[in-house]
Protein backbone atom coordinates (compact mmCIF):
# COMPACT_ATOMS: atom_id res chain seq x y z
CA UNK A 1 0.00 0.00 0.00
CA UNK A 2 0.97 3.30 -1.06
CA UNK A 3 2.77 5.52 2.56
CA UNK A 4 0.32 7.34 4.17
CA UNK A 5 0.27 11.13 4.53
CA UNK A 6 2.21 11.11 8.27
CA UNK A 7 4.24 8.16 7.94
CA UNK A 8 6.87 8.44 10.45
CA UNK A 9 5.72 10.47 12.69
CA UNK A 10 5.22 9.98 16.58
CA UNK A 11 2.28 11.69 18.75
CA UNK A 12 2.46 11.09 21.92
CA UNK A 13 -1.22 12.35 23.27
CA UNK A 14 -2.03 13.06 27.20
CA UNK A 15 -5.71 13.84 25.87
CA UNK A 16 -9.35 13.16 26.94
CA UNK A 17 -12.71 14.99 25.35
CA UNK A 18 -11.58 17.89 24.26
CA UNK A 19 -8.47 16.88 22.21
CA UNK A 20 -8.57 13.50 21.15
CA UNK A 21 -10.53 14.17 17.95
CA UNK A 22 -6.95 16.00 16.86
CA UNK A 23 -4.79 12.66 17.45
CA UNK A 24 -7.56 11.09 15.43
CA UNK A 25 -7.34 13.10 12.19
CA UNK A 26 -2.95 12.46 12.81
CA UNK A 27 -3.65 8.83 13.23
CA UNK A 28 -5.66 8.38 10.07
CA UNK A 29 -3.57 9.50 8.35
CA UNK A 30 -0.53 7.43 9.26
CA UNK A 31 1.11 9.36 12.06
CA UNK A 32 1.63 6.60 15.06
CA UNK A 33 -0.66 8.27 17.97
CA UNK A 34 0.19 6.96 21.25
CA UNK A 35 -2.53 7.67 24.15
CA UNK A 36 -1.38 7.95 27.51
CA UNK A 37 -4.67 7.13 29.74
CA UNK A 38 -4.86 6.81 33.33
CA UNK A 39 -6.02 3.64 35.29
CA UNK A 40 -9.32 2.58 34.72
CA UNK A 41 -9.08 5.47 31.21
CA UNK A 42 -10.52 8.63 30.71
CA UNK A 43 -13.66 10.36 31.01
CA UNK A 44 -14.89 9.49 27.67
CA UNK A 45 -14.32 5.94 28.08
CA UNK A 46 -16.76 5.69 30.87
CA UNK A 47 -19.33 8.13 28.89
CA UNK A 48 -22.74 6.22 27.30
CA UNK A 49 -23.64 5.37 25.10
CA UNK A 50 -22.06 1.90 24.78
CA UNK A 51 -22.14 -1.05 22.20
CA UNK A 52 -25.07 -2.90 22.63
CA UNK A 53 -24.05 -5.84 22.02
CA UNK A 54 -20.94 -5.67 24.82
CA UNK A 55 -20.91 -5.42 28.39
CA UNK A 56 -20.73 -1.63 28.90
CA UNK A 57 -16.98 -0.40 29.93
CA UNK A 58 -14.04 1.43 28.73
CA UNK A 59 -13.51 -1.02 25.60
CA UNK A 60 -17.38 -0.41 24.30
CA UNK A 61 -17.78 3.28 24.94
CA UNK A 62 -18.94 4.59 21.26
CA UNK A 63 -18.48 8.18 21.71
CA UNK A 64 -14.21 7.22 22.71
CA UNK A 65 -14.33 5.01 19.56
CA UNK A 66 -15.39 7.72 17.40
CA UNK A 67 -12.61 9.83 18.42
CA UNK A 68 -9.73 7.78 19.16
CA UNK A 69 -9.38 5.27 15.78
CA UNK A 70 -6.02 4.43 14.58
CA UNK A 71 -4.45 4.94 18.28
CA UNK A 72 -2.15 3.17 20.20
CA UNK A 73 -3.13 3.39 24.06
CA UNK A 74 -0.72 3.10 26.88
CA UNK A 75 -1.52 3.25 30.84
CA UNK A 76 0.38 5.42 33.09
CA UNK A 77 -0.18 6.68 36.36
CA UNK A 78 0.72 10.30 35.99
CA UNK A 79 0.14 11.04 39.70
CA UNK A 80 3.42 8.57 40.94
CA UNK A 81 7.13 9.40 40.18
CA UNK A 82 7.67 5.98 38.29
CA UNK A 83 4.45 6.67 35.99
CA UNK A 84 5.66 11.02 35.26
CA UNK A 85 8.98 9.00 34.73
CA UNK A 86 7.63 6.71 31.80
CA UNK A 87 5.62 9.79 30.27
CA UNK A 88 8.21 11.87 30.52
CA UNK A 89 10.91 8.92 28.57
CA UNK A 90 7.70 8.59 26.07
CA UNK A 91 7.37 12.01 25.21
CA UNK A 92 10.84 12.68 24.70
CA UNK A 93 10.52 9.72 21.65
CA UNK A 94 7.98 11.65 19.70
CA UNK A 95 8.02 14.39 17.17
CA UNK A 96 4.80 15.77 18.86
CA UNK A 97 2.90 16.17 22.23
CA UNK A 98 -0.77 17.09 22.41
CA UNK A 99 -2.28 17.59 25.59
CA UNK A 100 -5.92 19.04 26.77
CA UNK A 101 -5.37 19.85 30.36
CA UNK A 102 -5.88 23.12 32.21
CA UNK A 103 -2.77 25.45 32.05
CA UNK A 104 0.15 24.59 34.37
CA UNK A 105 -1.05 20.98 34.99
CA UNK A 106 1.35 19.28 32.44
CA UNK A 107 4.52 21.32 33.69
CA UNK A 108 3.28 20.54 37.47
CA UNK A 109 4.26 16.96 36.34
CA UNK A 110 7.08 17.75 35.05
CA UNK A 111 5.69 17.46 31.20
CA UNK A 112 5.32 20.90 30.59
CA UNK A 113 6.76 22.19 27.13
CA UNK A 114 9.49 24.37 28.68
CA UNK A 115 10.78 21.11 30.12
CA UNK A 116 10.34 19.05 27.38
CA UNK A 117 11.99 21.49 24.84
CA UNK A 118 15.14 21.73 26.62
CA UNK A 119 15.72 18.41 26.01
CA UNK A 120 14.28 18.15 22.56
CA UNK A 121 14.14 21.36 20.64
CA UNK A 122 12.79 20.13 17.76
CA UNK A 123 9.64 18.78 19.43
CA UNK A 124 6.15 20.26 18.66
CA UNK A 125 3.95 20.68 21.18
CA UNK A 126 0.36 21.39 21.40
CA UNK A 127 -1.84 22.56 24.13
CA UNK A 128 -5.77 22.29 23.70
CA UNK A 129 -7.51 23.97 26.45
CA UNK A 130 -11.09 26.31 26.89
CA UNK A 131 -9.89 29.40 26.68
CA UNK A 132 -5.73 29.35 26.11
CA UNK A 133 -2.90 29.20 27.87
CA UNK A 134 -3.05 33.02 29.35
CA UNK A 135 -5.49 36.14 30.12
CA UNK A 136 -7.74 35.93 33.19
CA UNK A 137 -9.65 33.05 32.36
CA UNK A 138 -7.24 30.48 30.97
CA UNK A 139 -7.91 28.27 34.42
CA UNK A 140 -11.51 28.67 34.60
CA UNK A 141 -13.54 25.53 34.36
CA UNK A 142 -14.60 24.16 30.78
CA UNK A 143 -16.75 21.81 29.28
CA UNK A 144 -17.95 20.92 25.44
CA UNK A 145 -21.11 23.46 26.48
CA UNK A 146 -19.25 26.13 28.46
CA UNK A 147 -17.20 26.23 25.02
CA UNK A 148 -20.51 26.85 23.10
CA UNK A 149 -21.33 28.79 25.10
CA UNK A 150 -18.34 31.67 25.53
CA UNK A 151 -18.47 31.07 21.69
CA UNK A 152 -20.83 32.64 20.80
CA UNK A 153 -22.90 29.40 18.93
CA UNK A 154 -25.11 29.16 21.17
CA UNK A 155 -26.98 32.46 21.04
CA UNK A 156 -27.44 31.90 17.26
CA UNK A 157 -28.75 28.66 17.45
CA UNK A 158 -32.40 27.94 17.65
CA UNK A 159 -35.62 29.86 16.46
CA UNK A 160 -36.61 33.18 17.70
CA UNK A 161 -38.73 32.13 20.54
CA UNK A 162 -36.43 29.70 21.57
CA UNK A 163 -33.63 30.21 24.56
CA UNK A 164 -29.66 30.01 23.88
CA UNK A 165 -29.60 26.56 22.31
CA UNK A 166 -26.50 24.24 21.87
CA UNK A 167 -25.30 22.55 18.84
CA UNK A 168 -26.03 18.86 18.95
CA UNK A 169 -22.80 17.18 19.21
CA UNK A 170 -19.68 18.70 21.08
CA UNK A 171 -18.92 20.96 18.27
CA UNK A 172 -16.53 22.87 20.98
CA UNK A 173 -14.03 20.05 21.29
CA UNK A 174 -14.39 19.07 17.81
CA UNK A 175 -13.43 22.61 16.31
CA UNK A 176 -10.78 23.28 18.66
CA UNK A 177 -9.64 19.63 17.84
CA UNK A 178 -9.73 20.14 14.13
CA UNK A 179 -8.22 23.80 14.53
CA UNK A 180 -4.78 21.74 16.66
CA UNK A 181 -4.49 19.22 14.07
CA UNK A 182 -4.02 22.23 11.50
CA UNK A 183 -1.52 24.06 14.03
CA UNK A 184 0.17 20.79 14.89
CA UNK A 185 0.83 20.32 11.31
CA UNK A 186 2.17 23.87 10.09
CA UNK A 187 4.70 23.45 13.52
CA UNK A 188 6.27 20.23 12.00
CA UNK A 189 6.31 21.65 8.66
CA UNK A 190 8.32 24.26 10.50
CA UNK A 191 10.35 21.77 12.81
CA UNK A 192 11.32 19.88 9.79
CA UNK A 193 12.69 22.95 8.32
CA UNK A 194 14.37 24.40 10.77
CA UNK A 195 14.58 21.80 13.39
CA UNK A 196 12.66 24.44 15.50
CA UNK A 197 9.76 23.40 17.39
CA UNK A 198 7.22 25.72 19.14
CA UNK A 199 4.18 25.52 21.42
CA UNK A 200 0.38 25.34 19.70
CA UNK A 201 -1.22 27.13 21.55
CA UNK A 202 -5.45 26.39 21.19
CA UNK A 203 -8.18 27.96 22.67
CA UNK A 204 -12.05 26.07 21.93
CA UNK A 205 -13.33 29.78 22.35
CA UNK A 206 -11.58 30.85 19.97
CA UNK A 207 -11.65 27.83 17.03
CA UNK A 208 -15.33 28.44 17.45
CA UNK A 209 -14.97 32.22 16.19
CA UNK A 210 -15.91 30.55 12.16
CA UNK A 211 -19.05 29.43 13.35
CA UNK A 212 -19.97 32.31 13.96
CA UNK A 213 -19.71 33.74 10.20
CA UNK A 214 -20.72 37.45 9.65
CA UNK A 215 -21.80 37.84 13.74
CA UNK A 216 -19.01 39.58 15.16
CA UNK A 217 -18.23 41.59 11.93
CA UNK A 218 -21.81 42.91 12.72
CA UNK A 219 -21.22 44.00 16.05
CA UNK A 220 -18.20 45.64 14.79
CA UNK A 221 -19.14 47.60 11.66
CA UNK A 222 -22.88 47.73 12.63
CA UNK A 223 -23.30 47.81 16.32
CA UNK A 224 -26.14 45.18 15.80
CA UNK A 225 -26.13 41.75 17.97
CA UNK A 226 -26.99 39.05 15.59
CA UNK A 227 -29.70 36.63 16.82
CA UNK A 228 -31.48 33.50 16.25
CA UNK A 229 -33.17 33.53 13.36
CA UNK A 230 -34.41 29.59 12.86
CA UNK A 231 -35.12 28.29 9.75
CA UNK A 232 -36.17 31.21 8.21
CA UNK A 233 -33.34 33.23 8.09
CA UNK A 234 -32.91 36.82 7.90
CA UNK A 235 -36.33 36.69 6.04
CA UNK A 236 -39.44 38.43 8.02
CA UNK A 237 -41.83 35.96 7.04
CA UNK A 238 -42.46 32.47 5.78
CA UNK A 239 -42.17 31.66 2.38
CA UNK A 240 -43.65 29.00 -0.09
CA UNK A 241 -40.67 26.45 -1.08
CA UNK A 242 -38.02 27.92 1.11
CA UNK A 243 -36.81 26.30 4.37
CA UNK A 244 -37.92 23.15 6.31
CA UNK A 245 -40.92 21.37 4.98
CA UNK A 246 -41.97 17.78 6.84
CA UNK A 247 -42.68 14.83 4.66
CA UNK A 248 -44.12 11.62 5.64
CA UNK A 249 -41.03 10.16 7.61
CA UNK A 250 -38.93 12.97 8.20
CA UNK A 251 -37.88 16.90 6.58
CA UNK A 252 -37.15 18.07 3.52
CA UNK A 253 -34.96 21.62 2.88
CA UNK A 254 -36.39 23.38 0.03
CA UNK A 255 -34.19 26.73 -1.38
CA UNK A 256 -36.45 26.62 -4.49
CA UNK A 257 -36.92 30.23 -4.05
CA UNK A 258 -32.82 30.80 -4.00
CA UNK A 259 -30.90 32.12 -7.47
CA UNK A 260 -29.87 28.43 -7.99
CA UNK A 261 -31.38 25.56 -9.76
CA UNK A 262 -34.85 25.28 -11.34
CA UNK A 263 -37.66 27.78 -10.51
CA UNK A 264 -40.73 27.99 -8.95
CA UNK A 265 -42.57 26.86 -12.20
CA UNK A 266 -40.54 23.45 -12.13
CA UNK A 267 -42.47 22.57 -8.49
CA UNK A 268 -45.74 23.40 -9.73
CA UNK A 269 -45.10 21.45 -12.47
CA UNK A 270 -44.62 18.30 -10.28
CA UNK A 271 -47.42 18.82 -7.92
CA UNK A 272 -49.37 18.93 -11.46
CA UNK A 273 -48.07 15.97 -12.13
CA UNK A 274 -49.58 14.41 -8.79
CA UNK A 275 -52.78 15.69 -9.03
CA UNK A 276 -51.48 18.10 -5.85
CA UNK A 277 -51.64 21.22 -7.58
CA UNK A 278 -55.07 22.63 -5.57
CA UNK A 279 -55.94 25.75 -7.08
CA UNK A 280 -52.55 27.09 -7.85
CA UNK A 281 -53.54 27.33 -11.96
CA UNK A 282 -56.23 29.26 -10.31
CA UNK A 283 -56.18 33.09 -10.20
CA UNK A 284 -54.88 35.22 -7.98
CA UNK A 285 -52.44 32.67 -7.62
CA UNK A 286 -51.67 31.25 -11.00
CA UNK A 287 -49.64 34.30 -12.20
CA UNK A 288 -47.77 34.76 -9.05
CA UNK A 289 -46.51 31.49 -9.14
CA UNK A 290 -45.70 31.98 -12.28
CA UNK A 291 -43.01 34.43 -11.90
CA UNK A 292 -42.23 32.83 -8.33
CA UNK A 293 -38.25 33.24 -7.24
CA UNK A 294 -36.37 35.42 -5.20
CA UNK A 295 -36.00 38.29 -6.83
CA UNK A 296 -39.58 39.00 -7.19
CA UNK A 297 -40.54 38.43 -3.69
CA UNK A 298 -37.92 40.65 -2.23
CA UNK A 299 -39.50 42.96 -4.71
CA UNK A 300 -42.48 42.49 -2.68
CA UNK A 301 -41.15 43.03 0.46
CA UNK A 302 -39.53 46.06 -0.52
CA UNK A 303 -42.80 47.83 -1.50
CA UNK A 304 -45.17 47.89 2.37
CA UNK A 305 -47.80 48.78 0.10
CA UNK A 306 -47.87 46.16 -2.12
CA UNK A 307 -47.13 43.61 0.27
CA UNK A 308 -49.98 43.73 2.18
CA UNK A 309 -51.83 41.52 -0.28
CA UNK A 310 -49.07 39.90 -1.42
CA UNK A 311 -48.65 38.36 1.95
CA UNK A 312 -51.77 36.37 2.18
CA UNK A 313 -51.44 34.78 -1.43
CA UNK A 314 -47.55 34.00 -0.22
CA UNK A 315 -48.86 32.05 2.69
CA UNK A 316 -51.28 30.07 0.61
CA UNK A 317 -48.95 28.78 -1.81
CA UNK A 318 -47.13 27.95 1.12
CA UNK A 319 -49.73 25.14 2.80
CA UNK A 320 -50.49 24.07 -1.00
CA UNK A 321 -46.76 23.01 -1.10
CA UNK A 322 -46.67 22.01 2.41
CA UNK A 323 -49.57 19.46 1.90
CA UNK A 324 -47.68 17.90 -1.36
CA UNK A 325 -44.28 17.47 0.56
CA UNK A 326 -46.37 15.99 3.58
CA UNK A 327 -47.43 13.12 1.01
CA UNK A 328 -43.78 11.95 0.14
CA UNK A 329 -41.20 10.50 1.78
CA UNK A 330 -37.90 12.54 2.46
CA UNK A 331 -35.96 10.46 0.18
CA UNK A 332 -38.63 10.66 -2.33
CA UNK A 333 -38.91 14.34 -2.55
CA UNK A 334 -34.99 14.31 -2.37
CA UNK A 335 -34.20 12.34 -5.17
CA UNK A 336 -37.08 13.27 -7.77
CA UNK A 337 -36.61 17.22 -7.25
CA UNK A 338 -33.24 16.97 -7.81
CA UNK A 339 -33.62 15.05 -10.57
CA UNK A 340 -35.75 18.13 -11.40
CA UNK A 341 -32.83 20.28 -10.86
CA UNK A 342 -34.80 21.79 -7.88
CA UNK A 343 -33.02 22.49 -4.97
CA UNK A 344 -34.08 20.26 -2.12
CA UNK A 345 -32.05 18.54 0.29
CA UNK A 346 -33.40 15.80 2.96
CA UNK A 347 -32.59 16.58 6.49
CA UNK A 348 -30.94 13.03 7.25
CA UNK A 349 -30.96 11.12 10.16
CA UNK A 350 -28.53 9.21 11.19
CA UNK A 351 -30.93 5.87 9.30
CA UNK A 352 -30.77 8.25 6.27
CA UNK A 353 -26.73 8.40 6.25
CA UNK A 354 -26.08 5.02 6.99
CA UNK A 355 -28.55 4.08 3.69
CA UNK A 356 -27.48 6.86 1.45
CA UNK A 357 -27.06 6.19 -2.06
CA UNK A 358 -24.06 8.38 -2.24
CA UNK A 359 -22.29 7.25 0.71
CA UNK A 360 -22.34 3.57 -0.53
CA UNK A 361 -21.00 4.16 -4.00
CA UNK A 362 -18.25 5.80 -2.93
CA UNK A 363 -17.52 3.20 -0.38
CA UNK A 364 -17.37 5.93 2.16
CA UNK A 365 -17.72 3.53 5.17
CA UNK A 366 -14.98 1.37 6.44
CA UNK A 367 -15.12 -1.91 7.93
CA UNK A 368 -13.30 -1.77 11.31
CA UNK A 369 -12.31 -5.47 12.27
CA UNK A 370 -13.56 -5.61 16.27
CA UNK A 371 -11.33 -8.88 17.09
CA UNK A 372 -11.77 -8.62 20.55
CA UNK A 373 -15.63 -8.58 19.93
CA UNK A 374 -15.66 -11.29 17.33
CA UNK A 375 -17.04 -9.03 14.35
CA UNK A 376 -16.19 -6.58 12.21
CA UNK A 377 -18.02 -3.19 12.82
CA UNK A 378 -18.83 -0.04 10.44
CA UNK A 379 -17.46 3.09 11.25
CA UNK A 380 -18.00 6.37 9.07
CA UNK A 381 -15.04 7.27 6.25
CA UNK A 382 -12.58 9.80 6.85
CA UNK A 383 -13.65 13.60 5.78
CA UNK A 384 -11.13 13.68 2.94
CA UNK A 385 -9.67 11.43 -0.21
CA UNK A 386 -6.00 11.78 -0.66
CA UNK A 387 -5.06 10.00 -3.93
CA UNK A 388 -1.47 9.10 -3.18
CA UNK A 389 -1.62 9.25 0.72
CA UNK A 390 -4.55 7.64 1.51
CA UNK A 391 -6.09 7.93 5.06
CA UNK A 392 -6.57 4.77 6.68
CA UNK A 393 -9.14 4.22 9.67
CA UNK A 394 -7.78 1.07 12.31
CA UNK A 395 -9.93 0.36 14.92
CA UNK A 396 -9.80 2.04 18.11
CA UNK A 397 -7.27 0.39 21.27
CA UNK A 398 -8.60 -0.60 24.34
CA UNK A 399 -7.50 0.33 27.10
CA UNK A 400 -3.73 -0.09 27.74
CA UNK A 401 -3.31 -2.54 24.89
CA UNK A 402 0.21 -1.78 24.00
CA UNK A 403 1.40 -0.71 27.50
CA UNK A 404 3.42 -3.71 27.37
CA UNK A 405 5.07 -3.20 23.96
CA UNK A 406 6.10 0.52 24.27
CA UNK A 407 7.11 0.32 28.01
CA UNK A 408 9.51 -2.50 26.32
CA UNK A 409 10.24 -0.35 23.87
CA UNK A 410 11.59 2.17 26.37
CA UNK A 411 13.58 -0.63 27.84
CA UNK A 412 10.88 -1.26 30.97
């Protein structure tokens, strides 16, 4: 098989939640991860849910799967001198250190990277934490949601009416794990270089400032808080074939309306077709829909006086395409308006992603081979194809599974 992309390189991770998605994406692609977990491993190997079909414990915990594929785990007791000792020998092997612990906890063990570096210039070494590694905060408590949180997601997520919600997922750990991996790797581009090394210094408040898109560049140049605006948008009122319509088994997301794909016309057509037209062909409505699409409604909206009937006709053609949508299935209204060239898109579920047409052609999901389970179990592809480098997903370790092999390694 052709090298992989980090062939040759060493991680040694100290990481739980909040980093160990980074020395995922570095094991994938080829790096050799090594996870240093306590006794009895970390948080997320005690967190549900766990594989059914397993007695629940730190070997069947799906959410430390997930993150930690590709990994080799070792067990050290970080709180006794012989265990700091090991860690310390370990970390002094690898090209790179990634750790997630609050500032001053690592160096307090005598891992810290001002300690490390002196003995290893060239070694990269990154810190994920809440909020950095300085300022008045840096130590303050953190979790996936405080992250959303002092983000900023949080406010914009929901519908009007609705409080602060989070994002499902912990998109705090996730970005600020993503954002490492891409610091990690411009470091050893550097270290190899100049045989330089540097701390990476990550803060999940601050890879979470892309979510946020236009929001603070509104504060700043507008002195207007963004809010929740739901499904709808910036748009001050519901309109017929744009945003989240249900079907029989799920949602559909129409942007029919949007400067993209076929128009208006092209959906009437269809509900035609079905016999789910109502009175659409019907006046007032028939040349409205007619000459349905973005431009022309924000041409309405622009004009109060116009709008005012406008409005009610709007909201008709709305339920009329509401009550066709609620007769398909998501996949069914996904497939056939695209084949239309409309622009629809089914809200998946998790069933939906796992089935998907697309997904299965492109042999997206690999086959993880569970040996200490007896089976072989499917695990989602990696988020990118490398043609000559290929990412390669191995299943996760359990727990302390090469303890034996790299403490031999080190010559204990």
């Amino acid at each position: 098989m052709t090298d992989r992309a980090l062939e040759g390189l060493r991680v040694v991770e100290f990481c739980d939640e909040l980093g160990s998605y980074c020395g995922r994406l570095l094991a994938d692609l080829g790096a050799e991860v090594i996870k240093v977990e306590p006794p009895g491993g970390g948080l997320q190997r005690r967190t549900p849910p766990f594989y059914k079909g397993a007695e629940p414990g730190p070997d069947t915990a799906i959410g430390f799967w997930v993150h930690n594929t590709s990994k080799k785990s070792v067990v050290l007791n970080l709180e006794t001198d012989e265990g700091r000792a090991k860690a310390k020998q370990l970390a002094l092997t690898a090209d790179v250190v990634i750790e997630d612990n609050t500032p001053g906890w690592m160096a307090d063990r005598g891992l810290g990277f001002e300690e490390l570096r002196r003995e290893k210039p060239s070694l990269v070494y990154t810190s994920i934490t809440g909020f950095g590694q300085d300022g008045p905060h840096a130590k303050w408590a953190y979790s996936d949601i405080v992250g959303q949180a002092t983000g900023g997601i949080m406010t914009l997520a929901g519908e009007m009416a609705d409080p602060p919600n989070t994002v499902y997922g912990n998109q705090s750990d996730v970005s600020a794990s993503v954002q490492a991996a891409q610091g990690t790797l411009i470091a050893v581009l550097h270290a190899d270089a100049t045989g330089e090394g540097q701390h990476v210094d990550v803060s999940a408040q601050e890879s979470l400032s892309m979510s946020q898109e236009t929001a603070m560049q509104t504060w700043d140049l507008q002195k207007r808080n963004r809010v929740r605006t739901g499904e709808r948008g910036s748009l001050p009122l519901t309109l017929p074939a744009l945003g989240v319509y249900p079907t029989k088994d799920g949602y559909v997301q129409l942007m029919i309306l949007a400067p993209a794909g076929a128009d208006f016309p092209v959906l009437v057509d269809w509900m035609r077709e079905k016999g789910m037209v109502g009175d659409l062909d019907e006046e007032p409505y028939a040349s409205l829909c007619a000459t349905l699409n973005m431009a022309a409604v924000t041409q309405i909206l622009g004009n109060p006086e116009s709008a005012a009937g406008q409005v009610p006709l709007l909201m008709h053609i709305h339920q009329v395409v509401a009550d066709f949508f609620a007769t398909l299935t998501s996949v069914e209204a996904y497939e056939e308006g695209q084949r239309r060239t409309l622009l629809i898109g089914i809200v998946s579920t998790p069933k939906n992603l796992a089935e998907n047409t697309q997904l299965r052609a492109r042999n997206w999901f690999a086959q993880l081979d569970f040996d200490y389970l007896g089976q072989e179990l499917e695990f989602p592809g990696p988020p990118y194809r490398l043609s000559e480098t290929p990412a390669v997903i191995e299943r996760p370790p359990r727990l302390g599974e090469h303890t034996d092999a790299i403490l031999a390694e080190l010559g204990g």
